[in-house]
N, C-alpha and C. Protein backbone atom coordinates (compact mmCIF):
# COMPACT_ATOMS: atom_id res chain seq x y z
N UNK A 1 90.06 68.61 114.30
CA UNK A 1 89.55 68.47 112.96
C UNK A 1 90.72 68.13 112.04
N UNK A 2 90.37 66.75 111.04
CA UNK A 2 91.71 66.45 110.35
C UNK A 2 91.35 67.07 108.92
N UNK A 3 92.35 67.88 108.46
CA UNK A 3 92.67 68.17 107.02
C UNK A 3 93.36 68.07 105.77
N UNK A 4 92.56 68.04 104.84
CA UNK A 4 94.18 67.58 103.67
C UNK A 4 94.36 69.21 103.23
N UNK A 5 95.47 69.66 103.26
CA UNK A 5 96.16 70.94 102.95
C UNK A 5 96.28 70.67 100.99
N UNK A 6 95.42 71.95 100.59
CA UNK A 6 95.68 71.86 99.08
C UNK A 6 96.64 72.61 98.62
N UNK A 7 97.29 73.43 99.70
CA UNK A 7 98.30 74.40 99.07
C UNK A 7 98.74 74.99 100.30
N UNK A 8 100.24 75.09 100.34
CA UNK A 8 100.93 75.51 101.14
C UNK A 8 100.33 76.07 102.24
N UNK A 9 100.52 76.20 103.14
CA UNK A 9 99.85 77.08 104.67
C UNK A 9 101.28 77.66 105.59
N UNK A 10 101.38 78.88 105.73
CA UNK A 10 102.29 79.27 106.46
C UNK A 10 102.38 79.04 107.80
N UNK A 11 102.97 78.52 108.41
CA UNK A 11 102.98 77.86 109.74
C UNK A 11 102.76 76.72 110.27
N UNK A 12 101.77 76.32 108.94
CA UNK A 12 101.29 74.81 109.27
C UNK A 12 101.12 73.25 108.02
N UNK A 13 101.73 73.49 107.28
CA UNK A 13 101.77 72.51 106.07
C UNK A 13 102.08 72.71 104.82
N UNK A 14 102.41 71.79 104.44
CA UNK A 14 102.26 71.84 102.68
C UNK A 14 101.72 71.00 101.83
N UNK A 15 101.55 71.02 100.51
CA UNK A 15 100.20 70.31 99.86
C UNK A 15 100.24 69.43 100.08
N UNK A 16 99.24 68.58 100.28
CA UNK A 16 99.62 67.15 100.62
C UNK A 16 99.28 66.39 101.76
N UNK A 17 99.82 67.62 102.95
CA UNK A 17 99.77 67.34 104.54
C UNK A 17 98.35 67.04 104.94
N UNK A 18 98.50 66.08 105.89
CA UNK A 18 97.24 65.86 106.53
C UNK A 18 97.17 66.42 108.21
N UNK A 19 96.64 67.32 108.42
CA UNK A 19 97.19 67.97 109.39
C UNK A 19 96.07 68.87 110.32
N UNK A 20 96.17 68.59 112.06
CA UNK A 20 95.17 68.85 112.76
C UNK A 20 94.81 70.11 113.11
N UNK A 21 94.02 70.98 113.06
CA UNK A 21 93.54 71.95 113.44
C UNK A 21 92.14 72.21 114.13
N UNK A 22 92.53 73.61 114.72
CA UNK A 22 90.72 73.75 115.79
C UNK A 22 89.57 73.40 114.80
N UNK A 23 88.39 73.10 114.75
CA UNK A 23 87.75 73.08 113.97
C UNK A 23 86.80 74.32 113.53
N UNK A 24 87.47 75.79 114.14
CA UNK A 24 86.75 77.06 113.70
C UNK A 24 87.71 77.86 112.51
N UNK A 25 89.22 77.18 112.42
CA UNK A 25 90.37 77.54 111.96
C UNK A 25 89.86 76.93 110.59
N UNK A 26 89.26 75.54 110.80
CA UNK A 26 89.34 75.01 109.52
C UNK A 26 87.83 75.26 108.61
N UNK A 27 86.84 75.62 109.66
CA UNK A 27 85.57 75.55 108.90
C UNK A 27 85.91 77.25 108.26
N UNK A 28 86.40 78.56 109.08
CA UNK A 28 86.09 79.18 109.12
C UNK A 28 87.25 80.08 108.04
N UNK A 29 87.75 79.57 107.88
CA UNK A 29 89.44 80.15 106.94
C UNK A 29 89.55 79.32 105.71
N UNK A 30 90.56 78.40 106.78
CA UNK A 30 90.90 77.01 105.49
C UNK A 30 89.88 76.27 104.80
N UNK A 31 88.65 76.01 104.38
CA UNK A 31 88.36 75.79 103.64
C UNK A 31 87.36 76.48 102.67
N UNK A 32 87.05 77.44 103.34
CA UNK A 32 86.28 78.43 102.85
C UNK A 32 87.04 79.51 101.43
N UNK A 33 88.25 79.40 101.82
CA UNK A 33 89.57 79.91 100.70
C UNK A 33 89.82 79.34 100.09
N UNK A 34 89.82 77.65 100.43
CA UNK A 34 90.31 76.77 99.27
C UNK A 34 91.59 76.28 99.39
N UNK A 35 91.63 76.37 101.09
CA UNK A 35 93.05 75.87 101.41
C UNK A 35 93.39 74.08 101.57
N UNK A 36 92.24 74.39 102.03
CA UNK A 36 92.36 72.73 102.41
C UNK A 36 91.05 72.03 102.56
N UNK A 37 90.14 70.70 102.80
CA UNK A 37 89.16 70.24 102.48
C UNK A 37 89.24 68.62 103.86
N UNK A 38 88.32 68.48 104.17
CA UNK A 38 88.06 67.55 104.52
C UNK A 38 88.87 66.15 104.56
N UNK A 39 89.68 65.65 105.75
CA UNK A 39 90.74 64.51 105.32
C UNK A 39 89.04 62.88 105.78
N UNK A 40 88.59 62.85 104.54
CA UNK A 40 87.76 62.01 104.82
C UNK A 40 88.56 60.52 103.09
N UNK A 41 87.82 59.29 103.70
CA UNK A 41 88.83 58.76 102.49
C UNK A 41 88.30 59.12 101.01
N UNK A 42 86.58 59.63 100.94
CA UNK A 42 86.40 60.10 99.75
C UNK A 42 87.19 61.14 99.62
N UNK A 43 87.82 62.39 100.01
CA UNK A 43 88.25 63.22 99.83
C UNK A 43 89.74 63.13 99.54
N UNK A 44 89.94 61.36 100.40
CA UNK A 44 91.64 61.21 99.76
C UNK A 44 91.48 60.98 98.24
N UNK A 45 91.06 60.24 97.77
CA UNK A 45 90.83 59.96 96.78
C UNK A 45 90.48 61.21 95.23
N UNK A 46 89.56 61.78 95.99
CA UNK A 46 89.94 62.85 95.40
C UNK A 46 90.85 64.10 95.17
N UNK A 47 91.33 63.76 96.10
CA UNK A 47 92.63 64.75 96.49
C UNK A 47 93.64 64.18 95.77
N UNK A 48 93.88 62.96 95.32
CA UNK A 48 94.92 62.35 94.86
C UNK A 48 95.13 62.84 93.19
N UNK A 49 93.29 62.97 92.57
CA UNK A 49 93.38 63.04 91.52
C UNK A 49 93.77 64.57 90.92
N UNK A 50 92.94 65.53 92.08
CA UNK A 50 93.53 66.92 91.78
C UNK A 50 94.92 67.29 92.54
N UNK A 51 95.75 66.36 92.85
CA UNK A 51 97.11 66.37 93.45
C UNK A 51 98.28 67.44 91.73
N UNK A 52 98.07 66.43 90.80
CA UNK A 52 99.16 66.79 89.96
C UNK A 52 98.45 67.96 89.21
N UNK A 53 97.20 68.58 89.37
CA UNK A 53 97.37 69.57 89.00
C UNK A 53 97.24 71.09 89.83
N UNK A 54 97.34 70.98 91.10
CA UNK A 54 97.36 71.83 92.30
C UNK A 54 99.43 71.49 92.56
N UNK A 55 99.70 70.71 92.27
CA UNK A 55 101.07 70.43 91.93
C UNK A 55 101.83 71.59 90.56
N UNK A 56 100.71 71.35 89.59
CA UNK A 56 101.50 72.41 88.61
C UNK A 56 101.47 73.66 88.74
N UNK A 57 100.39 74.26 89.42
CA UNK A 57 99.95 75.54 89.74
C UNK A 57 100.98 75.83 91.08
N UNK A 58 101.00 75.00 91.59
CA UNK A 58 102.13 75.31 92.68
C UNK A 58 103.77 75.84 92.27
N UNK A 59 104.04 74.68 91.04
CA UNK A 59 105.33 75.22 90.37
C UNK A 59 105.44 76.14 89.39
N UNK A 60 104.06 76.70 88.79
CA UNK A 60 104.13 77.99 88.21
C UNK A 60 103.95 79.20 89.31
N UNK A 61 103.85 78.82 90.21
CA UNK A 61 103.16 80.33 91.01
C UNK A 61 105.28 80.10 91.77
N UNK A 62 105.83 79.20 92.24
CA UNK A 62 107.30 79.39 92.65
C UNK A 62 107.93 80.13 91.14
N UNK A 63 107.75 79.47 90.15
CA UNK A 63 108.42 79.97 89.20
C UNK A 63 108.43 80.99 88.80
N UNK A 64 107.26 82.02 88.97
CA UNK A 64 107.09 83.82 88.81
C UNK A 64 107.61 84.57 89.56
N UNK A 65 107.65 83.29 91.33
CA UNK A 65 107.96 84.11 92.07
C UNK A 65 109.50 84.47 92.00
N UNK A 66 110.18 83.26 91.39
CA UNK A 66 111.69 83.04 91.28
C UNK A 66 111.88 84.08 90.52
N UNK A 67 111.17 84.42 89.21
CA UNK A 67 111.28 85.83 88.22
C UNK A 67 111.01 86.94 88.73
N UNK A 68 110.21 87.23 89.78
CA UNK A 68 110.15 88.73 90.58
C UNK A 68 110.97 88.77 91.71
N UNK A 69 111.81 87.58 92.03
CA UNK A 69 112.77 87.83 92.77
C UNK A 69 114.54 88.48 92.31
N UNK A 70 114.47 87.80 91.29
CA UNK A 70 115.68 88.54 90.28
C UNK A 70 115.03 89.92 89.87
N UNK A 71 114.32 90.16 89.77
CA UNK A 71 113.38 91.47 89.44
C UNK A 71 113.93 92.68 90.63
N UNK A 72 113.19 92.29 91.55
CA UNK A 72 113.88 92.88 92.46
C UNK A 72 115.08 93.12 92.99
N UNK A 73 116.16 92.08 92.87
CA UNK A 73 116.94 92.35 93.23
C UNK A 73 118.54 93.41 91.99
N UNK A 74 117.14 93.29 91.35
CA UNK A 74 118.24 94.08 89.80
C UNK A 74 117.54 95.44 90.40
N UNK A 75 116.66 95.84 90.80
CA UNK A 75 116.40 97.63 91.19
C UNK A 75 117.27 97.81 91.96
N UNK A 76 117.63 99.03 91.92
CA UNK A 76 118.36 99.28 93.12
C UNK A 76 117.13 100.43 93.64
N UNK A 77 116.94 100.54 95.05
CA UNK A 77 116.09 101.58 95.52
C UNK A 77 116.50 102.90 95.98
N UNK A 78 117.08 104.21 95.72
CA UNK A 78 117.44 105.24 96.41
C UNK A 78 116.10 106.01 96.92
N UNK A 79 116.27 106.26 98.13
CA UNK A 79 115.31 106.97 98.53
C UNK A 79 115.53 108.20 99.39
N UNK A 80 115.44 109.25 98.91
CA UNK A 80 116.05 111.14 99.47
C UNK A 80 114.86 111.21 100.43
N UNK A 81 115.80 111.39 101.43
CA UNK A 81 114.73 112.14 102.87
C UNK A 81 115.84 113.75 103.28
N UNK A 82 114.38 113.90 103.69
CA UNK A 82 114.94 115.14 104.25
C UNK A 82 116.13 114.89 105.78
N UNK A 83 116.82 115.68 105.86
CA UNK A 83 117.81 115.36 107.43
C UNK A 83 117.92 116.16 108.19
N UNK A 84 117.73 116.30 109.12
CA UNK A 84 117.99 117.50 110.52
C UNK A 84 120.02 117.14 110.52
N UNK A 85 120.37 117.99 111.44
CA UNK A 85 121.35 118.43 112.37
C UNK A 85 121.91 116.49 113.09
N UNK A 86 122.97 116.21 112.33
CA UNK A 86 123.73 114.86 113.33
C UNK A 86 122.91 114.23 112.34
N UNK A 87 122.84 114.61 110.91
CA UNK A 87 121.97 113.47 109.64
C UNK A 87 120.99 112.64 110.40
N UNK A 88 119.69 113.24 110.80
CA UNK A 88 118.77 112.19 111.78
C UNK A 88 117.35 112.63 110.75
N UNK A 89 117.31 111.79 110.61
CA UNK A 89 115.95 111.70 109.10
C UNK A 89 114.83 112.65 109.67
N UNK A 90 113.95 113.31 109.17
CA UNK A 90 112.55 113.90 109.44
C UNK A 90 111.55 112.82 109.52
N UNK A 91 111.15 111.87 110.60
CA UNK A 91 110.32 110.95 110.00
C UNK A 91 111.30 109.85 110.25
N UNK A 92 110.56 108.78 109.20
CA UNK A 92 111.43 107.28 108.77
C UNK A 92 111.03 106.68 107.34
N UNK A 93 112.01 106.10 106.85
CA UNK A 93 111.32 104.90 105.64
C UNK A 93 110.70 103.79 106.30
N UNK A 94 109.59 103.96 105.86
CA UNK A 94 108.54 102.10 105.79
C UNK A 94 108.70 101.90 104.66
N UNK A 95 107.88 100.26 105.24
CA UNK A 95 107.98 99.64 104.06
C UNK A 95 106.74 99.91 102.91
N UNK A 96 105.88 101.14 102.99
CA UNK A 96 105.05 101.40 101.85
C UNK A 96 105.89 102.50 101.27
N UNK A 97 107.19 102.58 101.59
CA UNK A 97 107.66 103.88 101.07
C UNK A 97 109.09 103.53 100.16
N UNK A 98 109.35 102.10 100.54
CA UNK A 98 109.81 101.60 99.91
C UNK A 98 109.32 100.48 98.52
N UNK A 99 107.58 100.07 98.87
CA UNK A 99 106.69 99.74 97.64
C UNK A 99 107.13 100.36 96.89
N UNK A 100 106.54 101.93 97.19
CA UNK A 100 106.45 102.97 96.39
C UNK A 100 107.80 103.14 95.54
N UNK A 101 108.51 103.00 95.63
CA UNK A 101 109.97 102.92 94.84
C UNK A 101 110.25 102.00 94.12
N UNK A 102 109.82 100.66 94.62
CA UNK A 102 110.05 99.21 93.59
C UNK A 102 109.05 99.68 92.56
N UNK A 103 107.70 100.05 93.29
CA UNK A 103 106.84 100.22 91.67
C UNK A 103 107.53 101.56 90.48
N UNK A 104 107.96 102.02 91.26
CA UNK A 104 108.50 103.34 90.39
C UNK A 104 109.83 102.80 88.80
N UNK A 105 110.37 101.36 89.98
CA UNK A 105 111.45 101.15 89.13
C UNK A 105 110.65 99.77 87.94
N UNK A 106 109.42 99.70 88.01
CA UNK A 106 108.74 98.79 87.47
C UNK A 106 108.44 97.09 88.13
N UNK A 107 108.76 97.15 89.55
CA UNK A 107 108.16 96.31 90.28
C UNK A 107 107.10 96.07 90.99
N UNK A 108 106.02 95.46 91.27
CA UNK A 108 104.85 95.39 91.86
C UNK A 108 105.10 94.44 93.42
N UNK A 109 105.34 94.95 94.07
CA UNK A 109 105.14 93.75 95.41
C UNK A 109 104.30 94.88 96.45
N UNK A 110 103.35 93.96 97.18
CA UNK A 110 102.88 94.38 98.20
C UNK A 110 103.46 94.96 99.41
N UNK A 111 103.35 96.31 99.79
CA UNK A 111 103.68 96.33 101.10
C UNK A 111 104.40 95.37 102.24
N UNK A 112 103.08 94.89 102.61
CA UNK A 112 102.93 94.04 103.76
C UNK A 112 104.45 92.95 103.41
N UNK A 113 104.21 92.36 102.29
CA UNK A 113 105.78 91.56 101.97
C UNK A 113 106.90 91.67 102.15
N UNK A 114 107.06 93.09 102.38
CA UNK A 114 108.34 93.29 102.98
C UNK A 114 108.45 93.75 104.14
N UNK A 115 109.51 92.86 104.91
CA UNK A 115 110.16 92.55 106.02
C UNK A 115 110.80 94.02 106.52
N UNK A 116 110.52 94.70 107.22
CA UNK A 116 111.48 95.62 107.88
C UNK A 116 110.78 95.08 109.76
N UNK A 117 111.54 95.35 110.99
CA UNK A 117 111.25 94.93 111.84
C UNK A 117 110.93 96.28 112.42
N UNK A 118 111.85 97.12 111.39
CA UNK A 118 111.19 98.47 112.55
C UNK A 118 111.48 99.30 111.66
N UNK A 119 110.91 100.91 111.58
CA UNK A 119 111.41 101.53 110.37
C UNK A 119 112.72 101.92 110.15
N UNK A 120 112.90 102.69 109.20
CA UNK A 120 114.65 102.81 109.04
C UNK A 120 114.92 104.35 109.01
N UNK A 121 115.61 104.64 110.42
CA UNK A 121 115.48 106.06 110.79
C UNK A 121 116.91 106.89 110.27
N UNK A 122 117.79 106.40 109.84
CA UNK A 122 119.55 106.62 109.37
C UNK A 122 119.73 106.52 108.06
N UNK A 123 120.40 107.64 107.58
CA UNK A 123 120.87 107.01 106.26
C UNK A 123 121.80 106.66 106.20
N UNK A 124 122.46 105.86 104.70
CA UNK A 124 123.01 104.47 104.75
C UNK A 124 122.05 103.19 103.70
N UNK A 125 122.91 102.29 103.64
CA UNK A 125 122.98 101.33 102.74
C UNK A 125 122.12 100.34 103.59
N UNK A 126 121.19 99.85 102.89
CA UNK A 126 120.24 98.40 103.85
C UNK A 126 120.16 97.73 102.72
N UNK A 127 119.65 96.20 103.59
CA UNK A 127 119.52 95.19 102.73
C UNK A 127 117.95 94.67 103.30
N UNK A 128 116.84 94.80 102.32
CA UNK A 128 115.60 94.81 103.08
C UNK A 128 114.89 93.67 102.45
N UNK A 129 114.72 92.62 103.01
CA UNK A 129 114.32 91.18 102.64
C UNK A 129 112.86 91.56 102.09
N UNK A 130 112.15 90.90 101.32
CA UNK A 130 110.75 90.70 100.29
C UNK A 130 110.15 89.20 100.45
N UNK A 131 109.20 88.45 101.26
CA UNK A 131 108.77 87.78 101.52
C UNK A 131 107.74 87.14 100.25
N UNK A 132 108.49 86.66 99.30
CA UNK A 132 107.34 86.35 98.32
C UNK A 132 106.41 84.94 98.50
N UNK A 133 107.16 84.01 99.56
CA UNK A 133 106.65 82.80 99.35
C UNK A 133 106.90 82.26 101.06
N UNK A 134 106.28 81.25 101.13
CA UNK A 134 107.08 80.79 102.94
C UNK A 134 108.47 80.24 102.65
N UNK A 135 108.92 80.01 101.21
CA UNK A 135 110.78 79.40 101.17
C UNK A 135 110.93 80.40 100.52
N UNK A 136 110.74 81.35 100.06
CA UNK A 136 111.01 82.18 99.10
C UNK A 136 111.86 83.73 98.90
N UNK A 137 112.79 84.15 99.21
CA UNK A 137 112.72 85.64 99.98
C UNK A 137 113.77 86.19 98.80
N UNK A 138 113.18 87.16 98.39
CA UNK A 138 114.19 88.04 97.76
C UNK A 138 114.88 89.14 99.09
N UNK A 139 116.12 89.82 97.95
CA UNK A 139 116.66 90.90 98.95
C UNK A 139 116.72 92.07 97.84
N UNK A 140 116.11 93.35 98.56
CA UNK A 140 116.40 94.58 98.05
C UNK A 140 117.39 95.46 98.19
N UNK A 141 118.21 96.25 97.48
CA UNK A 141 119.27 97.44 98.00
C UNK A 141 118.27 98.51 98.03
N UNK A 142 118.64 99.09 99.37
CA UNK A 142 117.85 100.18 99.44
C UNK A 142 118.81 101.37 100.19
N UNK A 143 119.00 102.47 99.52
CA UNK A 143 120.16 104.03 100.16
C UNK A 143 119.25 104.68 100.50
N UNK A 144 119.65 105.09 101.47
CA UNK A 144 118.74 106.31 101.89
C UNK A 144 120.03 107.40 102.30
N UNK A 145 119.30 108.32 101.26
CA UNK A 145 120.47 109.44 101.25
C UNK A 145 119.91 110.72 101.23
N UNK A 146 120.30 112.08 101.46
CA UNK A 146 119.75 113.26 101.60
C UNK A 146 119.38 113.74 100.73
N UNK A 147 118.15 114.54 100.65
CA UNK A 147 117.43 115.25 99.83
C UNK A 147 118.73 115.76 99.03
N UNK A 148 118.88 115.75 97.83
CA UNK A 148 119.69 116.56 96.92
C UNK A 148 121.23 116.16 96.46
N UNK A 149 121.15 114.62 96.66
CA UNK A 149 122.66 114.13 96.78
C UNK A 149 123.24 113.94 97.50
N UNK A 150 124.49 113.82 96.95
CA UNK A 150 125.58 114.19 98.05
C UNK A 150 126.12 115.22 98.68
N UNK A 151 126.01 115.99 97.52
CA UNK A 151 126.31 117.43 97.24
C UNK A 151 125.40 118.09 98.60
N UNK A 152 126.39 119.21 99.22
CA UNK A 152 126.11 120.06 100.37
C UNK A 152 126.05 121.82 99.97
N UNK A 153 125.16 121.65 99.18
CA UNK A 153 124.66 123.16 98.44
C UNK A 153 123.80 124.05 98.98
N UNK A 154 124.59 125.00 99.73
CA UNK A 154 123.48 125.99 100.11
C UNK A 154 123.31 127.27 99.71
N UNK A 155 121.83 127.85 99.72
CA UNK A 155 121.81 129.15 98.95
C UNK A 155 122.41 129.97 99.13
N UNK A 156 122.97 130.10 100.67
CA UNK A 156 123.44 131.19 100.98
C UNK A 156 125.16 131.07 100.19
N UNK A 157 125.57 129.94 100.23
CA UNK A 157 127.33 129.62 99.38
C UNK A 157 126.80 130.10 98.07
N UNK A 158 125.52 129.95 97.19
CA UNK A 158 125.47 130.41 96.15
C UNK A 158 125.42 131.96 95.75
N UNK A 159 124.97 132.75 96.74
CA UNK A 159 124.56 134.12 96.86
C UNK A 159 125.79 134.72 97.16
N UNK A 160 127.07 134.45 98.06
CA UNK A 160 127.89 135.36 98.46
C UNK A 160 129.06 135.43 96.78
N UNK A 161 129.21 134.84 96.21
CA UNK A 161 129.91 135.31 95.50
C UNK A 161 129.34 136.45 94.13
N UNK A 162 128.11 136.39 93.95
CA UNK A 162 127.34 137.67 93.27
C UNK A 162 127.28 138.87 94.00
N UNK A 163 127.59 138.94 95.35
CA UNK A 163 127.72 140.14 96.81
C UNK A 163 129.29 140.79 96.15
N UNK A 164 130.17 139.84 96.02
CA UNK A 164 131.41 140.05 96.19
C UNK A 164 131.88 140.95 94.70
N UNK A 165 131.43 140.27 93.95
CA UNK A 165 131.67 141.12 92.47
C UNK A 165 130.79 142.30 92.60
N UNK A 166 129.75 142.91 92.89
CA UNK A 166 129.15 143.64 92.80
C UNK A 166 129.86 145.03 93.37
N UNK A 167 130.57 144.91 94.55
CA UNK A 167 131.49 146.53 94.46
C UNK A 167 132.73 146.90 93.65
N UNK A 168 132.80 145.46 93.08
CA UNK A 168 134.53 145.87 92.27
C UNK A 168 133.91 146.37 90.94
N UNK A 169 133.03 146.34 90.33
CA UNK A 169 132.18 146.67 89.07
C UNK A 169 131.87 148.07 89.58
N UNK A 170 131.36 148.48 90.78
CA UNK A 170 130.76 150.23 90.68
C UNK A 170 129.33 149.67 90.78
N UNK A 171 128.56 149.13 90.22
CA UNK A 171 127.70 149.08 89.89
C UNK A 171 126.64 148.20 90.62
N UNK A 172 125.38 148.39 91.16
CA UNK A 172 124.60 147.84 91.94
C UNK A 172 124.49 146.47 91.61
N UNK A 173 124.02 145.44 92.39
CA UNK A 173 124.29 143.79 92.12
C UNK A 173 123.44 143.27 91.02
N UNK A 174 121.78 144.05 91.15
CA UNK A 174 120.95 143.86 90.43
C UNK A 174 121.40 143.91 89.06
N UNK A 175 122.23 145.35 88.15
CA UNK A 175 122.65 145.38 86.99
C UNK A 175 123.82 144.31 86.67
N UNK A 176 124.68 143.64 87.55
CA UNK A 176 125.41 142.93 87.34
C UNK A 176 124.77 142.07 86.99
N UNK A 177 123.65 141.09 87.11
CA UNK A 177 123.50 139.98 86.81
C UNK A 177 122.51 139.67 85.76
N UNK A 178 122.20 141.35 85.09
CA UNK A 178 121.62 141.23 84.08
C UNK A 178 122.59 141.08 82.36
């Protein structure tokens, strides 16, 4: 089945293209979305005339994307996980857990758009690609660092020095710290 592509297709064209596919791909997807239409010569013809303005919509939809790509790449993402013993994460970061952070910093991208190949089980500094377009890719900073900083604060380091003053005073620990 021959088609004229009205707008980009990932894997298989760009506007313009006249280009072969099964004919369940094309009845049943591509034109039903509005991807592409019939390569018949009435349809060239008409295709020619809605060319320059499926053309402008094409360079406003790159051009937002070009603005949410600087967008993104001005957040920076920190994200605190909890850590076991040899810093080995509880779990992992995905990439809805990293959404969840771009939207926090006032970015909107989908899930699915971002590229991780597998989750991210270490903390440490990544660089996690954002798929906005088929030429298009932003890059995110993303830390993943331990619940609470850097800082290695534990209750018990906080508690022994209120132990320690409490016999040089005479006086039970409880009245000391009132």
């Amino acid at each position: 089945m021959q088609l004229i592509l009205r707008a980009d297709v990932e894997n298989l064209g760009s506007l313009g293209d006249t280009v072969a596919v099964k004919p369940g791909y094309g009845r049943n997807y591509l034109i039903p979305q509005g991807l592409a239409m019939l390569a018949s010569t009435a349809n060239l013809r008409r295709f020619e005339n809605e060319r320059k303005k499926l053309q402008a919509k094409r360079d406003a939809l790159a051009a937002a994307a070009q603005t949410l790509a600087e967008r993104i790449a001005a957040v920076p993402v920190v994200i605190e996980v909890r850590v076991g013993e040899g810093d080995k994460l509880y779990g992992s970061v995905t990439s809805a857990i990293i959404a969840d952070k771009l939207a926090e910093g006032g970015v909107t991208v989908d899930r699915k758009k971002i590229v991780l190949n597998e989750p991210i089980r270490a903390l440490g500094h990544y660089e996690v690609e954002v798929k906005l377009l088929p030429d298009l890719r932003a890059t995110v900073q993303v830390t993943i660092m331990r619940q609470g900083g850097f800082e290695d604060v534990t209750p018990a380091a906080e508690a022994a020095p209120v132990e320690e003053q409490a016999p040089a005073s005479g006086q039970p620990a409880e009245e000391t710290a009132q």
